[in-house]
PDB file of N, CA and C in Angstrom:
ATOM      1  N   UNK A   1      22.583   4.945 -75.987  1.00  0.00           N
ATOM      2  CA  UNK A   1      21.897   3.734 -75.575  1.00  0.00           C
ATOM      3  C   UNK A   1      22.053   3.524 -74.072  1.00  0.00           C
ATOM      4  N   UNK A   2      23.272   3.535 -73.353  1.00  0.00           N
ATOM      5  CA  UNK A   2      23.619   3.375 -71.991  1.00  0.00           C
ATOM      6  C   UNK A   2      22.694   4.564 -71.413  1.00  0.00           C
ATOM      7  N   UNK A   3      22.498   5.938 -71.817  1.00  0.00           N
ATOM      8  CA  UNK A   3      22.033   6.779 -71.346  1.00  0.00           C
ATOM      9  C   UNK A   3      20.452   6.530 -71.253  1.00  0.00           C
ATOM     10  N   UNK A   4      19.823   6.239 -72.319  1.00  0.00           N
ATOM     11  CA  UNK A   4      18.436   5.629 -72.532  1.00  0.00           C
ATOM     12  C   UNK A   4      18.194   4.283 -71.237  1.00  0.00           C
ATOM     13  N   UNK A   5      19.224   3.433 -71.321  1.00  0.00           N
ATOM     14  CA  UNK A   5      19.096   2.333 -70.528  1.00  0.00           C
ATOM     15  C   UNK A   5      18.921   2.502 -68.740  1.00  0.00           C
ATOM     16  N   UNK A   6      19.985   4.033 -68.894  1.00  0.00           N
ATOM     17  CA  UNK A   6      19.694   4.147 -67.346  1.00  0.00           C
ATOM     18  C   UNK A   6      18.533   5.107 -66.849  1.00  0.00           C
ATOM     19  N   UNK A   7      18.183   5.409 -68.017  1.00  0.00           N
ATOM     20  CA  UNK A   7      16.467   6.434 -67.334  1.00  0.00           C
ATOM     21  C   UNK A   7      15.735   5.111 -67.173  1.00  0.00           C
ATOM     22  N   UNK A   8      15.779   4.053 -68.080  1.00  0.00           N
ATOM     23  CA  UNK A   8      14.417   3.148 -67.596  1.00  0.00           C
ATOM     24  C   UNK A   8      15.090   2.591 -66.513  1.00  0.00           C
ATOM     25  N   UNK A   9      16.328   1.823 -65.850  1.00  0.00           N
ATOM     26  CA  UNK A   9      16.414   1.753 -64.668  1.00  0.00           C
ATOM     27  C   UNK A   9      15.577   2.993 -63.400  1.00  0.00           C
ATOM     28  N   UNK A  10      16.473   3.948 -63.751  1.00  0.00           N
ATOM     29  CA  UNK A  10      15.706   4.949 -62.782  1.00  0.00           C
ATOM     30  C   UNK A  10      14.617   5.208 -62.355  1.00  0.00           C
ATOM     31  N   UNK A  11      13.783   4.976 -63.828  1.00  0.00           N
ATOM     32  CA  UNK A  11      12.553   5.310 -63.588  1.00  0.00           C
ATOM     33  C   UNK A  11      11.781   3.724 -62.956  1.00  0.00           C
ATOM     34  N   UNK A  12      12.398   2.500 -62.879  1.00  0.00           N
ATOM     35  CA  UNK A  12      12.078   1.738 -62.141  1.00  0.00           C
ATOM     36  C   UNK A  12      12.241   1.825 -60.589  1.00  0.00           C
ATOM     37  N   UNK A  13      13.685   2.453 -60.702  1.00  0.00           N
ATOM     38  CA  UNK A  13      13.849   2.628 -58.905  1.00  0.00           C
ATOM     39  C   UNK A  13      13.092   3.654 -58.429  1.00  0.00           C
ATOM     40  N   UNK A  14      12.858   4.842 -58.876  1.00  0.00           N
ATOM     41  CA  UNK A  14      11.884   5.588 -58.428  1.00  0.00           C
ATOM     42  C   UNK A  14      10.555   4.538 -58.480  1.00  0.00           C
ATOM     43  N   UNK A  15       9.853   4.060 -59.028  1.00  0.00           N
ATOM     44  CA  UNK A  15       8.770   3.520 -59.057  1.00  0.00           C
ATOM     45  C   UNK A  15       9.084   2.265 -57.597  1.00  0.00           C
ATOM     46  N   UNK A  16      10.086   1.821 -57.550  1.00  0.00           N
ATOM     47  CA  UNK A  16      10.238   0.898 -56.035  1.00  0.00           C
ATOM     48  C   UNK A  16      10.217   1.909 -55.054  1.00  0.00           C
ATOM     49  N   UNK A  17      11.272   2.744 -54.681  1.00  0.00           N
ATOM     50  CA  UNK A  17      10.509   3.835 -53.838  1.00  0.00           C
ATOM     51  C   UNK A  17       9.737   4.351 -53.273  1.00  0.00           C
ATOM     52  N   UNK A  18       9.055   4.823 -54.766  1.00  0.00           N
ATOM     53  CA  UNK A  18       7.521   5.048 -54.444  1.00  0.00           C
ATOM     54  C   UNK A  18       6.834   3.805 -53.783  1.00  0.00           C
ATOM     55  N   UNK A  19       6.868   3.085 -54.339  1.00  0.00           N
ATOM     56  CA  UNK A  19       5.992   1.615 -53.673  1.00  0.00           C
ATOM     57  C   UNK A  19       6.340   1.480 -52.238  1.00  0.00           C
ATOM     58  N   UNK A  20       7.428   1.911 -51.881  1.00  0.00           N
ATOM     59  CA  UNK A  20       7.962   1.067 -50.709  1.00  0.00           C
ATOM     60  C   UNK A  20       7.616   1.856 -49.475  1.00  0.00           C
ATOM     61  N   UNK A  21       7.604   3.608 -49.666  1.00  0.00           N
ATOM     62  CA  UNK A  21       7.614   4.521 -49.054  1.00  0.00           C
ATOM     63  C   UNK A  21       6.244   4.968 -49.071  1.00  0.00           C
ATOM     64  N   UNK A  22       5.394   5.008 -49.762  1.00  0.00           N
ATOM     65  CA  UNK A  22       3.798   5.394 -49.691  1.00  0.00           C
ATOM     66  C   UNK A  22       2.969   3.942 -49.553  1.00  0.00           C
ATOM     67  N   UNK A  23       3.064   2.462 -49.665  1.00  0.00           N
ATOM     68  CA  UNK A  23       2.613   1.524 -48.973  1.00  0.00           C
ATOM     69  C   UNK A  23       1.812   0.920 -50.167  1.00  0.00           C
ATOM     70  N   UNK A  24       2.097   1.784 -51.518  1.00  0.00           N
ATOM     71  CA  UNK A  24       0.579   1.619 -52.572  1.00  0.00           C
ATOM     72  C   UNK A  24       0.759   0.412 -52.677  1.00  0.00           C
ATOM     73  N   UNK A  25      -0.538  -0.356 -52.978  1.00  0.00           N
ATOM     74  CA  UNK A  25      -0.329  -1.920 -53.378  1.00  0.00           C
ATOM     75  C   UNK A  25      -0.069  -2.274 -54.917  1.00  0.00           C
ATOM     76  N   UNK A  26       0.996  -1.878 -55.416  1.00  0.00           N
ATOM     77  CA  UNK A  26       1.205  -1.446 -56.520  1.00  0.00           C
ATOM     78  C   UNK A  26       2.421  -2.120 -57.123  1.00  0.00           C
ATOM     79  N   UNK A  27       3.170  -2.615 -57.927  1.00  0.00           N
ATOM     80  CA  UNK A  27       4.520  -3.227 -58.305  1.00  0.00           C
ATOM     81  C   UNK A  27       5.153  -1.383 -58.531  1.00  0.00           C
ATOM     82  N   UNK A  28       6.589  -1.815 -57.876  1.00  0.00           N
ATOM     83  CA  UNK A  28       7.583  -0.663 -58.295  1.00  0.00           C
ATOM     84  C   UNK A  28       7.759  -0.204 -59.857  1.00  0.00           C
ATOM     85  N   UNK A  29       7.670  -1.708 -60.643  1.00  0.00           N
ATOM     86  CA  UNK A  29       8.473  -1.403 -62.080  1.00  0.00           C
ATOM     87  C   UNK A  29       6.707  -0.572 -62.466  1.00  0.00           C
ATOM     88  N   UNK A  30       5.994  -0.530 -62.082  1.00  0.00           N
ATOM     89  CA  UNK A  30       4.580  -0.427 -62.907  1.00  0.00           C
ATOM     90  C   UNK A  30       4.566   1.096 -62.634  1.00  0.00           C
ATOM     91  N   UNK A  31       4.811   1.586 -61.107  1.00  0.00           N
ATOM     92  CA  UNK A  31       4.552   3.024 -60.718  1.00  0.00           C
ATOM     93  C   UNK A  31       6.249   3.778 -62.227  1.00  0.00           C
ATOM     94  N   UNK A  32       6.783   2.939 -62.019  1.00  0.00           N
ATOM     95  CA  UNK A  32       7.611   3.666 -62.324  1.00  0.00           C
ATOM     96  C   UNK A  32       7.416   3.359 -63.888  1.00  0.00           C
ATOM     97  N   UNK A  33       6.592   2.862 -64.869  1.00  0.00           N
ATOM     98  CA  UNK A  33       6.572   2.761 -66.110  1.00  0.00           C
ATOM     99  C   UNK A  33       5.667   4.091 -66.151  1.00  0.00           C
ATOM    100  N   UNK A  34       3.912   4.591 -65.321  1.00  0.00           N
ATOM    101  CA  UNK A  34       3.567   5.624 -65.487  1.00  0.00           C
ATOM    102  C   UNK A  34       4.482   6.718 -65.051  1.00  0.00           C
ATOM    103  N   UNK A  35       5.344   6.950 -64.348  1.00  0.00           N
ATOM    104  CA  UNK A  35       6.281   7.983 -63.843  1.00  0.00           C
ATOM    105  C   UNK A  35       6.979   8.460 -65.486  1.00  0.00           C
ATOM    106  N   UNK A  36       8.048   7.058 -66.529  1.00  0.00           N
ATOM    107  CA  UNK A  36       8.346   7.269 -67.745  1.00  0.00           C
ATOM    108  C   UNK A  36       6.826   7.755 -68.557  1.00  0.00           C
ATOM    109  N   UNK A  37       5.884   7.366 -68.715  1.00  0.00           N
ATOM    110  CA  UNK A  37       4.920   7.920 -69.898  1.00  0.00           C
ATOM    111  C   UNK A  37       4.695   9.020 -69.016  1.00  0.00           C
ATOM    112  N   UNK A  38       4.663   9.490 -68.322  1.00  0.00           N
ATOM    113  CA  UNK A  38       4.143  10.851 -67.506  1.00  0.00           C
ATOM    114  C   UNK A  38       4.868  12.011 -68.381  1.00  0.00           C
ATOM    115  N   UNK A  39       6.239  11.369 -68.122  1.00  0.00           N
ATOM    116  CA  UNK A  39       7.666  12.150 -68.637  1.00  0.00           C
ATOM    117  C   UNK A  39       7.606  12.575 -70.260  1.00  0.00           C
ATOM    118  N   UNK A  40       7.217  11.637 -70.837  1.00  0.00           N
ATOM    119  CA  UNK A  40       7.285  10.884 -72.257  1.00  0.00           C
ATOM    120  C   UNK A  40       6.050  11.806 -73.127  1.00  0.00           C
ATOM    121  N   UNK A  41       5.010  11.923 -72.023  1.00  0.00           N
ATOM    122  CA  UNK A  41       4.166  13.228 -72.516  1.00  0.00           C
ATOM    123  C   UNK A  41       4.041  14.736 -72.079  1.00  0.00           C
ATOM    124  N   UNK A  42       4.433  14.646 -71.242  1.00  0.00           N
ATOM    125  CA  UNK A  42       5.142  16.179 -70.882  1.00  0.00           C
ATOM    126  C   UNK A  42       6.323  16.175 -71.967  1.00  0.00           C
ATOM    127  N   UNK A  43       6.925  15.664 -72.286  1.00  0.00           N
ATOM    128  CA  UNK A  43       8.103  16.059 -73.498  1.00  0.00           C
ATOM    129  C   UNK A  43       7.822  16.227 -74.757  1.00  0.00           C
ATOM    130  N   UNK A  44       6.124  15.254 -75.071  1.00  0.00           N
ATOM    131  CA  UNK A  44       5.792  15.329 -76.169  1.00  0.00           C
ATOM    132  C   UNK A  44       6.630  14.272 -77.441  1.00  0.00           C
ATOM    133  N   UNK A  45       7.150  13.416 -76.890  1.00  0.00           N
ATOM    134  CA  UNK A  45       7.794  12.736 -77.846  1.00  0.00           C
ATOM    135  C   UNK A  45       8.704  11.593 -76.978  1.00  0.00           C
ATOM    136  N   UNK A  46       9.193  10.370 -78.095  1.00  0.00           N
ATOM    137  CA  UNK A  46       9.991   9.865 -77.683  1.00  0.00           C
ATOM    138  C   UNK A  46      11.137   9.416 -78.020  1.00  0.00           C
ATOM    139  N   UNK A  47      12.409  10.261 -77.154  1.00  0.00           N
ATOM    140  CA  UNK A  47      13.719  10.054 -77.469  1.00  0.00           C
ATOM    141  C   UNK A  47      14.680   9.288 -78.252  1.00  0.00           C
ATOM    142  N   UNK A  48      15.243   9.517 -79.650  1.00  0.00           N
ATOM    143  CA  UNK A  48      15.604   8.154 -80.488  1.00  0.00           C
ATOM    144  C   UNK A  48      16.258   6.908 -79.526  1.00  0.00           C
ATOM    145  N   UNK A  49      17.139   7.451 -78.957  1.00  0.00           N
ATOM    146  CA  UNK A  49      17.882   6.411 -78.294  1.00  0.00           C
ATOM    147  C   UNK A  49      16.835   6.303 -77.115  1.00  0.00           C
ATOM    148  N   UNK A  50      15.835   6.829 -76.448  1.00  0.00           N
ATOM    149  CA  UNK A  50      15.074   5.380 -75.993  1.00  0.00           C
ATOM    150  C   UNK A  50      14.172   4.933 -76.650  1.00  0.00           C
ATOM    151  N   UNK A  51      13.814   5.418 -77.741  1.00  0.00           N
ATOM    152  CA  UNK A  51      12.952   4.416 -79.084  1.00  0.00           C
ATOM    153  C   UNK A  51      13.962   3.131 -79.277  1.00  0.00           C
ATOM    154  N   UNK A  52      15.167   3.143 -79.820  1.00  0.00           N
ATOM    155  CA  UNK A  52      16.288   2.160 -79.625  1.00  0.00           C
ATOM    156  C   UNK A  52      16.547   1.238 -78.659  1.00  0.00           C
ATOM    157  N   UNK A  53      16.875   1.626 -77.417  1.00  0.00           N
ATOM    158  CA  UNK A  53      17.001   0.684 -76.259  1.00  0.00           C
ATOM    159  C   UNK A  53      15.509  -0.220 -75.658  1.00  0.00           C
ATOM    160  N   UNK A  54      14.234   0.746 -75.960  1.00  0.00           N
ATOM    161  CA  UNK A  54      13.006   0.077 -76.053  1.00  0.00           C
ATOM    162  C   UNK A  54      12.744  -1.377 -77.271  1.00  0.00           C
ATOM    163  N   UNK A  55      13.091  -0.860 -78.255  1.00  0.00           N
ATOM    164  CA  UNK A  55      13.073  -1.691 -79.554  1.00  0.00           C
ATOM    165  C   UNK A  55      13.815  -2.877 -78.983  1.00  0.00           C
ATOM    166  N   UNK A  56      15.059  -2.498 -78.782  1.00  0.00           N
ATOM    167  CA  UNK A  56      16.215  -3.704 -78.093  1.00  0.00           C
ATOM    168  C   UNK A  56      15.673  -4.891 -77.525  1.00  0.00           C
ATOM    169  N   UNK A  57      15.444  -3.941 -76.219  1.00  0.00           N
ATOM    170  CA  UNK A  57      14.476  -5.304 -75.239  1.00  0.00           C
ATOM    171  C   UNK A  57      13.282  -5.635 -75.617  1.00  0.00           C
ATOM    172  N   UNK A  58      12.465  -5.081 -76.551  1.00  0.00           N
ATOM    173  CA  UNK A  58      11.645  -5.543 -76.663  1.00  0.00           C
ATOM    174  C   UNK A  58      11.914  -6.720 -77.983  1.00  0.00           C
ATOM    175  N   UNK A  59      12.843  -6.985 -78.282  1.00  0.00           N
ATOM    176  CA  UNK A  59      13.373  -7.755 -79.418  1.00  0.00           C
ATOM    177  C   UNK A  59      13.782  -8.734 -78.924  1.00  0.00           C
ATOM    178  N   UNK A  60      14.224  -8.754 -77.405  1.00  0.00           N
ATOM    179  CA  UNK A  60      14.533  -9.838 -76.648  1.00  0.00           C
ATOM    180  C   UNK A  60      13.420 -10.251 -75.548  1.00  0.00           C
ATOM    181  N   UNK A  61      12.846 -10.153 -76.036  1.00  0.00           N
ATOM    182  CA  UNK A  61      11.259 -10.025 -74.445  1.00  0.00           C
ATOM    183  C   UNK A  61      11.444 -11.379 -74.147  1.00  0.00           C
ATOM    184  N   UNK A  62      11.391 -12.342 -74.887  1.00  0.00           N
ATOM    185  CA  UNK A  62      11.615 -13.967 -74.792  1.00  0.00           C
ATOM    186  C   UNK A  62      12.117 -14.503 -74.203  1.00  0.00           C
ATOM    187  N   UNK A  63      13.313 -13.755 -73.629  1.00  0.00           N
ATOM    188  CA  UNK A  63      14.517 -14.332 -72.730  1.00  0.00           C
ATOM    189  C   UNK A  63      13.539 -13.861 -71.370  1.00  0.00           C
ATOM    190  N   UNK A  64      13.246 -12.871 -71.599  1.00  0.00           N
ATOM    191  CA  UNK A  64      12.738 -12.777 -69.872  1.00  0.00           C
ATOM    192  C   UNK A  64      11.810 -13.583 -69.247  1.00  0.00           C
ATOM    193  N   UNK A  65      11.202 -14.416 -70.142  1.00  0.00           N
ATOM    194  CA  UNK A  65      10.468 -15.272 -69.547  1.00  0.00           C
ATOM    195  C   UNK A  65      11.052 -16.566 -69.027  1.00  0.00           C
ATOM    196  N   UNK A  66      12.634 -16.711 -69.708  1.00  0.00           N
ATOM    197  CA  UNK A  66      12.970 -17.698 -69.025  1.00  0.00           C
ATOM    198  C   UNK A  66      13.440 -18.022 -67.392  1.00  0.00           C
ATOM    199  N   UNK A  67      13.097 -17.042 -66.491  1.00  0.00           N
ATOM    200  CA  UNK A  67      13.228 -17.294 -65.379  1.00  0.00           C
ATOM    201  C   UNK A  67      11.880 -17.755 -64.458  1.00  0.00           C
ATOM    202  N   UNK A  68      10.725 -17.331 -65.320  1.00  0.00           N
ATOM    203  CA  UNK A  68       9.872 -17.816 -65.073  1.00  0.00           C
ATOM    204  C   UNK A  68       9.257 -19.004 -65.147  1.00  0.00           C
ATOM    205  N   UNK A  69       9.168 -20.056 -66.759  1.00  0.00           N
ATOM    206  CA  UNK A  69       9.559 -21.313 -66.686  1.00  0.00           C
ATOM    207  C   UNK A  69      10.456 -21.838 -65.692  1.00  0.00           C
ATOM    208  N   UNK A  70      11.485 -21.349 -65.493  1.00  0.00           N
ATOM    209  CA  UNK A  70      12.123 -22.182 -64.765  1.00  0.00           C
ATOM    210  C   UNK A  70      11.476 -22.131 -63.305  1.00  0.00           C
ATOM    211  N   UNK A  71      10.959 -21.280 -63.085  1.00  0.00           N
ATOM    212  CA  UNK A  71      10.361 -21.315 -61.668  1.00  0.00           C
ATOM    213  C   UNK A  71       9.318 -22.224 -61.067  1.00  0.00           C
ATOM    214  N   UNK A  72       8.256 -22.124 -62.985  1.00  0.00           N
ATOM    215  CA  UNK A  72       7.331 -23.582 -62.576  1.00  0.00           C
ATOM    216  C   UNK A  72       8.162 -25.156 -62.509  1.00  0.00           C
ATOM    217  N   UNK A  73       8.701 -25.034 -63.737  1.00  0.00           N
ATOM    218  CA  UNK A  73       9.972 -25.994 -63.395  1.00  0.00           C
ATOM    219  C   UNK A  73      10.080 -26.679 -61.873  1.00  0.00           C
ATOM    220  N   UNK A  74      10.471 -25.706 -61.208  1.00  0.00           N
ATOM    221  CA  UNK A  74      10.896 -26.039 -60.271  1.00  0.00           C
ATOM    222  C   UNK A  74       9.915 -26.510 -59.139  1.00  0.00           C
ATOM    223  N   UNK A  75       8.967 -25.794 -59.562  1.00  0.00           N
ATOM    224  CA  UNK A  75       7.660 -25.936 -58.639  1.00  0.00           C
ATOM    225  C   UNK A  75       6.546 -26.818 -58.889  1.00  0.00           C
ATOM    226  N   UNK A  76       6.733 -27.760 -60.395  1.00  0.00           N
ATOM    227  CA  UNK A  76       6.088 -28.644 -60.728  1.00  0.00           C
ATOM    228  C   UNK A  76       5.021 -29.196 -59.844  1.00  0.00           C
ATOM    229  N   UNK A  77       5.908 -30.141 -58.793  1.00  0.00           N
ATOM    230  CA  UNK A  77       4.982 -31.010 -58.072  1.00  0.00           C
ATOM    231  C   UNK A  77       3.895 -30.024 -57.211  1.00  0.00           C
ATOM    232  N   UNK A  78       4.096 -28.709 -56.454  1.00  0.00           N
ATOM    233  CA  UNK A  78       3.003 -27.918 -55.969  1.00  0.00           C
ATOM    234  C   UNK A  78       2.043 -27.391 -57.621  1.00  0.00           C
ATOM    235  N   UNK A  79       2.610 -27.661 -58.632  1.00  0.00           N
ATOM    236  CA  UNK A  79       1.388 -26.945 -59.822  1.00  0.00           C
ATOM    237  C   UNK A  79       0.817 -28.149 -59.676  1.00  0.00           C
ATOM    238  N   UNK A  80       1.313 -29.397 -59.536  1.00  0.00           N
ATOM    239  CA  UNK A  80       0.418 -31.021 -59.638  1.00  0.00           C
ATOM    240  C   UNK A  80      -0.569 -30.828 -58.525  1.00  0.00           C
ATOM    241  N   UNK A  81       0.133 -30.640 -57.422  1.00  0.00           N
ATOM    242  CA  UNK A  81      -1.114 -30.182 -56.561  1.00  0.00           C
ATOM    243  C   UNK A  81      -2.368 -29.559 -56.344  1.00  0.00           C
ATOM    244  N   UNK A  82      -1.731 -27.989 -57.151  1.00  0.00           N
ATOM    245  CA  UNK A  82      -3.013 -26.814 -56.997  1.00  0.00           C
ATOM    246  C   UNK A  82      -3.346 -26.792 -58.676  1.00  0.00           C
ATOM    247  N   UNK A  83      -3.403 -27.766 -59.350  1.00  0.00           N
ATOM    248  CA  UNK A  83      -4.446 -28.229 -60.971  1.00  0.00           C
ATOM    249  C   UNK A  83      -5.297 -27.069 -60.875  1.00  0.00           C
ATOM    250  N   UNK A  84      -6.326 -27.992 -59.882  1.00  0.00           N
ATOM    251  CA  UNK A  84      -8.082 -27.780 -60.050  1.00  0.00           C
ATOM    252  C   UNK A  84      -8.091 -26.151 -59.906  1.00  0.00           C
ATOM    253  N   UNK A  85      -7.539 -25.464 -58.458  1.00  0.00           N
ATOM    254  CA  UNK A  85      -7.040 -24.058 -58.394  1.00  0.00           C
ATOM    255  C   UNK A  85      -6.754 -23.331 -60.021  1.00  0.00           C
ATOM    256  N   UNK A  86      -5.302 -23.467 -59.442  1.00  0.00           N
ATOM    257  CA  UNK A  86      -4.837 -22.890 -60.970  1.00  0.00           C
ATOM    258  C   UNK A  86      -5.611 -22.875 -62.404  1.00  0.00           C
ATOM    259  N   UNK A  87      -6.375 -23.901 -62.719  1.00  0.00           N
ATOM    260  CA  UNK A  87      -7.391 -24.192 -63.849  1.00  0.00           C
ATOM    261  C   UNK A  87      -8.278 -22.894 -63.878  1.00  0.00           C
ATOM    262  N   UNK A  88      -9.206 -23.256 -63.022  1.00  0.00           N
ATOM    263  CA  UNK A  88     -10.056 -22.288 -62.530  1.00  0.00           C
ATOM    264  C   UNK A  88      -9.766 -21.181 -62.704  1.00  0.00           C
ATOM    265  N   UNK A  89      -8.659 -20.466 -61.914  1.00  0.00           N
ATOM    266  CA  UNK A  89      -8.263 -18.806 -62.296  1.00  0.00           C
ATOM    267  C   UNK A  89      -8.102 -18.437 -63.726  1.00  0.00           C
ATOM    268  N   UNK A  90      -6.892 -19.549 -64.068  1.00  0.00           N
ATOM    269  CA  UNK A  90      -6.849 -19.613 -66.013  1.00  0.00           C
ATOM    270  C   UNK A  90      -7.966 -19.113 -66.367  1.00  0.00           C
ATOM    271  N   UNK A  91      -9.191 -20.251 -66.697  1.00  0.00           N
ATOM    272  CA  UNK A  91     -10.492 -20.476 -67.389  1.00  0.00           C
ATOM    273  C   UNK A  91     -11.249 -19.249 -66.832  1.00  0.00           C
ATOM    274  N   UNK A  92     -11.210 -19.194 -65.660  1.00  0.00           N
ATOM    275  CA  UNK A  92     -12.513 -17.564 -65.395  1.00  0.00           C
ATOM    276  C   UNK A  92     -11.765 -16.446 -65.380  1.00  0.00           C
ATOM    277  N   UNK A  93     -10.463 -16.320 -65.595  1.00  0.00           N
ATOM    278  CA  UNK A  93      -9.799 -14.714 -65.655  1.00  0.00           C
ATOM    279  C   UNK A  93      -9.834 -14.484 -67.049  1.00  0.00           C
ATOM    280  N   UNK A  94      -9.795 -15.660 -68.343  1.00  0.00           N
ATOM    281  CA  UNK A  94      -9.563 -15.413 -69.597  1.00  0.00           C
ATOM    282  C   UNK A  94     -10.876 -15.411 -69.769  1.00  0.00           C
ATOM    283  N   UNK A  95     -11.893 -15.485 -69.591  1.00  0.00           N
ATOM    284  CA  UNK A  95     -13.411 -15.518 -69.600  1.00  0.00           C
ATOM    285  C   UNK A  95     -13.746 -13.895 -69.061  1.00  0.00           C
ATOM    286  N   UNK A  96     -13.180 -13.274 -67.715  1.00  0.00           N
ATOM    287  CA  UNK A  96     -13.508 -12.504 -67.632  1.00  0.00           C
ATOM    288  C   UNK A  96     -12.905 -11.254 -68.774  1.00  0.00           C
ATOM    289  N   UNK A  97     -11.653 -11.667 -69.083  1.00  0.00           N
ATOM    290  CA  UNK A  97     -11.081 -10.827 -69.580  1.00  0.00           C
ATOM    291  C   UNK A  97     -11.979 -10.355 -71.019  1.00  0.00           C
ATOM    292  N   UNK A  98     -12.664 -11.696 -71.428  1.00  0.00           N
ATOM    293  CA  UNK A  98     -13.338 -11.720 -72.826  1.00  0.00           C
ATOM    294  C   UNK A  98     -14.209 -10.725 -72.588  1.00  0.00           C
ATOM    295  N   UNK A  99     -15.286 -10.707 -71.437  1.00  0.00           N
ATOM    296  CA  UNK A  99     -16.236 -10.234 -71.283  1.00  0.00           C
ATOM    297  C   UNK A  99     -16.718  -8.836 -71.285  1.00  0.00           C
ATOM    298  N   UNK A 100     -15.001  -8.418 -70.348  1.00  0.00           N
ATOM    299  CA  UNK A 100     -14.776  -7.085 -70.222  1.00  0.00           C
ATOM    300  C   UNK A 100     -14.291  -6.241 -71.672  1.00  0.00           C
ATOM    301  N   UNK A 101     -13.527  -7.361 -72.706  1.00  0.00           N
ATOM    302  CA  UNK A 101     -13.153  -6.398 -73.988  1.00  0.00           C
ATOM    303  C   UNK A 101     -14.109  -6.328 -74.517  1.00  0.00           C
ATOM    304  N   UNK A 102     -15.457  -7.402 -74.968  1.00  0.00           N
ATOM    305  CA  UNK A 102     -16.619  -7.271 -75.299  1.00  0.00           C
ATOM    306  C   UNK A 102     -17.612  -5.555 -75.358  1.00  0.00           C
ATOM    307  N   UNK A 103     -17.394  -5.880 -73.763  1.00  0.00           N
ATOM    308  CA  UNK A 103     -18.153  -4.820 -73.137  1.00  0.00           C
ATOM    309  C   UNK A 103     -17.482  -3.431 -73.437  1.00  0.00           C
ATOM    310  N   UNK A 104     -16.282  -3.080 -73.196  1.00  0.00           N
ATOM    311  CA  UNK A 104     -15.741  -1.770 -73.552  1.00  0.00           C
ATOM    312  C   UNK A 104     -15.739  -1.758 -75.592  1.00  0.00           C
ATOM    313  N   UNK A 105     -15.615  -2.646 -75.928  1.00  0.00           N
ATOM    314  CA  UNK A 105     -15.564  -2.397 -77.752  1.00  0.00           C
ATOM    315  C   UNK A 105     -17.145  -1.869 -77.942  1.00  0.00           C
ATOM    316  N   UNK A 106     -18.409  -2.747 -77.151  1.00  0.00           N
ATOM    317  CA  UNK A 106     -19.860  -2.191 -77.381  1.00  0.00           C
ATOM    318  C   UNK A 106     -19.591  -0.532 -77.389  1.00  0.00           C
ATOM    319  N   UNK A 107     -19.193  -0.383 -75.853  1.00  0.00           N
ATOM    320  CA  UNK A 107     -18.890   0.896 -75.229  1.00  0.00           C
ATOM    321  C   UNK A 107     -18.996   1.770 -76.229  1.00  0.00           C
ATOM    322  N   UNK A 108     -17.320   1.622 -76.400  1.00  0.00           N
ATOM    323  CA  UNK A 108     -16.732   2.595 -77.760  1.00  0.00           C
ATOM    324  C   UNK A 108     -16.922   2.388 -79.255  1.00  0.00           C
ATOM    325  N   UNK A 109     -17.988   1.451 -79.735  1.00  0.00           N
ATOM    326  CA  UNK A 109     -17.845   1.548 -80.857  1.00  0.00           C
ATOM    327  C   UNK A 109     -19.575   1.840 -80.941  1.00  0.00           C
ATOM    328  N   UNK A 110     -20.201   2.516 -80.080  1.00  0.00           N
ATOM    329  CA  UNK A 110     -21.431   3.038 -80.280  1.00  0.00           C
ATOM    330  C   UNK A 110     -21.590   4.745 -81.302  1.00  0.00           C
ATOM    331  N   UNK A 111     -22.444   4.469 -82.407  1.00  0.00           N
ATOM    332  CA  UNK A 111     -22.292   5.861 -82.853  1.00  0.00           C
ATOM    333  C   UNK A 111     -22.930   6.730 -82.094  1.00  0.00           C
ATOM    334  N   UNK A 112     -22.808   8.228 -82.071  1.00  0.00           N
ATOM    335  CA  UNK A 112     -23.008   9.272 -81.220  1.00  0.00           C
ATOM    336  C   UNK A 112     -24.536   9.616 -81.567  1.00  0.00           C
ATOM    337  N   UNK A 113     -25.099   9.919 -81.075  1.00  0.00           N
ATOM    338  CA  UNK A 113     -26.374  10.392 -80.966  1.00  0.00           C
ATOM    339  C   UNK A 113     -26.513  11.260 -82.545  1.00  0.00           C
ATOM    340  N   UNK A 114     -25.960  12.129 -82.159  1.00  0.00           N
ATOM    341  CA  UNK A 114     -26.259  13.048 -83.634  1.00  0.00           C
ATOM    342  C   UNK A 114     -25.620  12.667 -84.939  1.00  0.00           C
ATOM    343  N   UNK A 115     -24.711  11.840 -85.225  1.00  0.00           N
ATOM    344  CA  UNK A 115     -23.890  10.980 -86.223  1.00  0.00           C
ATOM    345  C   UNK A 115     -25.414  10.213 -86.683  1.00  0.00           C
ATOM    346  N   UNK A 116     -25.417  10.561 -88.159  1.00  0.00           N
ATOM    347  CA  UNK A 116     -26.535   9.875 -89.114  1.00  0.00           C
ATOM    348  C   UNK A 116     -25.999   8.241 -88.918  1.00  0.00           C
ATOM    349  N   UNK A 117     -26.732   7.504 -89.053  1.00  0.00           N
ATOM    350  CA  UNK A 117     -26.958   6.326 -89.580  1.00  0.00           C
ATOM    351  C   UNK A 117     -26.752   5.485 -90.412  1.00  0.00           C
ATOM    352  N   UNK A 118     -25.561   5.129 -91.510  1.00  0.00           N
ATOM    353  CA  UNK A 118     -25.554   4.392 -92.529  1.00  0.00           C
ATOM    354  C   UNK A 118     -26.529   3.443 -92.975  1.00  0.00           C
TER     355      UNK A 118
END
């Protein structure tokens, strides 16, 4: 488990690295989550004990959000401020988001040209 725990560190610090040293506009933990699936399929599989330490945190995902509440928390009176803002992004990013799963399910759930017809 400790061993599992410290490849996904690693593979986060490599992913800051990378970010920091090539300029990409990119989050560290993100370069470094494709860096792990890169790994993860070149190996062809995934390791019990990091199937385990994955399962773990992901059993606790809940807690990690509590630093984030606390951040609006803290920042209340500027969210009182930027409402109308903040609203807006909400309402048209979850709108766009609709639009775009819409559009890729049409995409992919078109039958193929030569596939008969039910």
């Amino acid at each position: 488990m400790l061993a599992a725990l410290t490849l996904l560190l690693l593979c986060q610090l490599a992913g800051e690295v990378i970010a920091q040293l090539s300029g990409l506009p990119l989050p560290g933990p993100v370069i470094g989550m494709v860096l792990l699936f890169i790994g993860l399929v070149i190996r062809g599989e995934v390791p019990a004990a990091l199937d385990r330490a994955a399962r773990g945190l992901l059993d606790h995902l809940s807690l990690l959000f509590v630093p984030a509440g606390v951040g609006v928390v803290l920042h209340l009176t500027r969210v009182g401020d930027e409402w109308l803002p903040l609203s807006a992004a909400l309402v048209l990013s979850t709108l766009l988001a609709i639009v775009v799963t819409g559009w890729v399910m049409q995409r992919l759930g078109r039958p193929a040209a030569d596939e008969p017809k039910p």
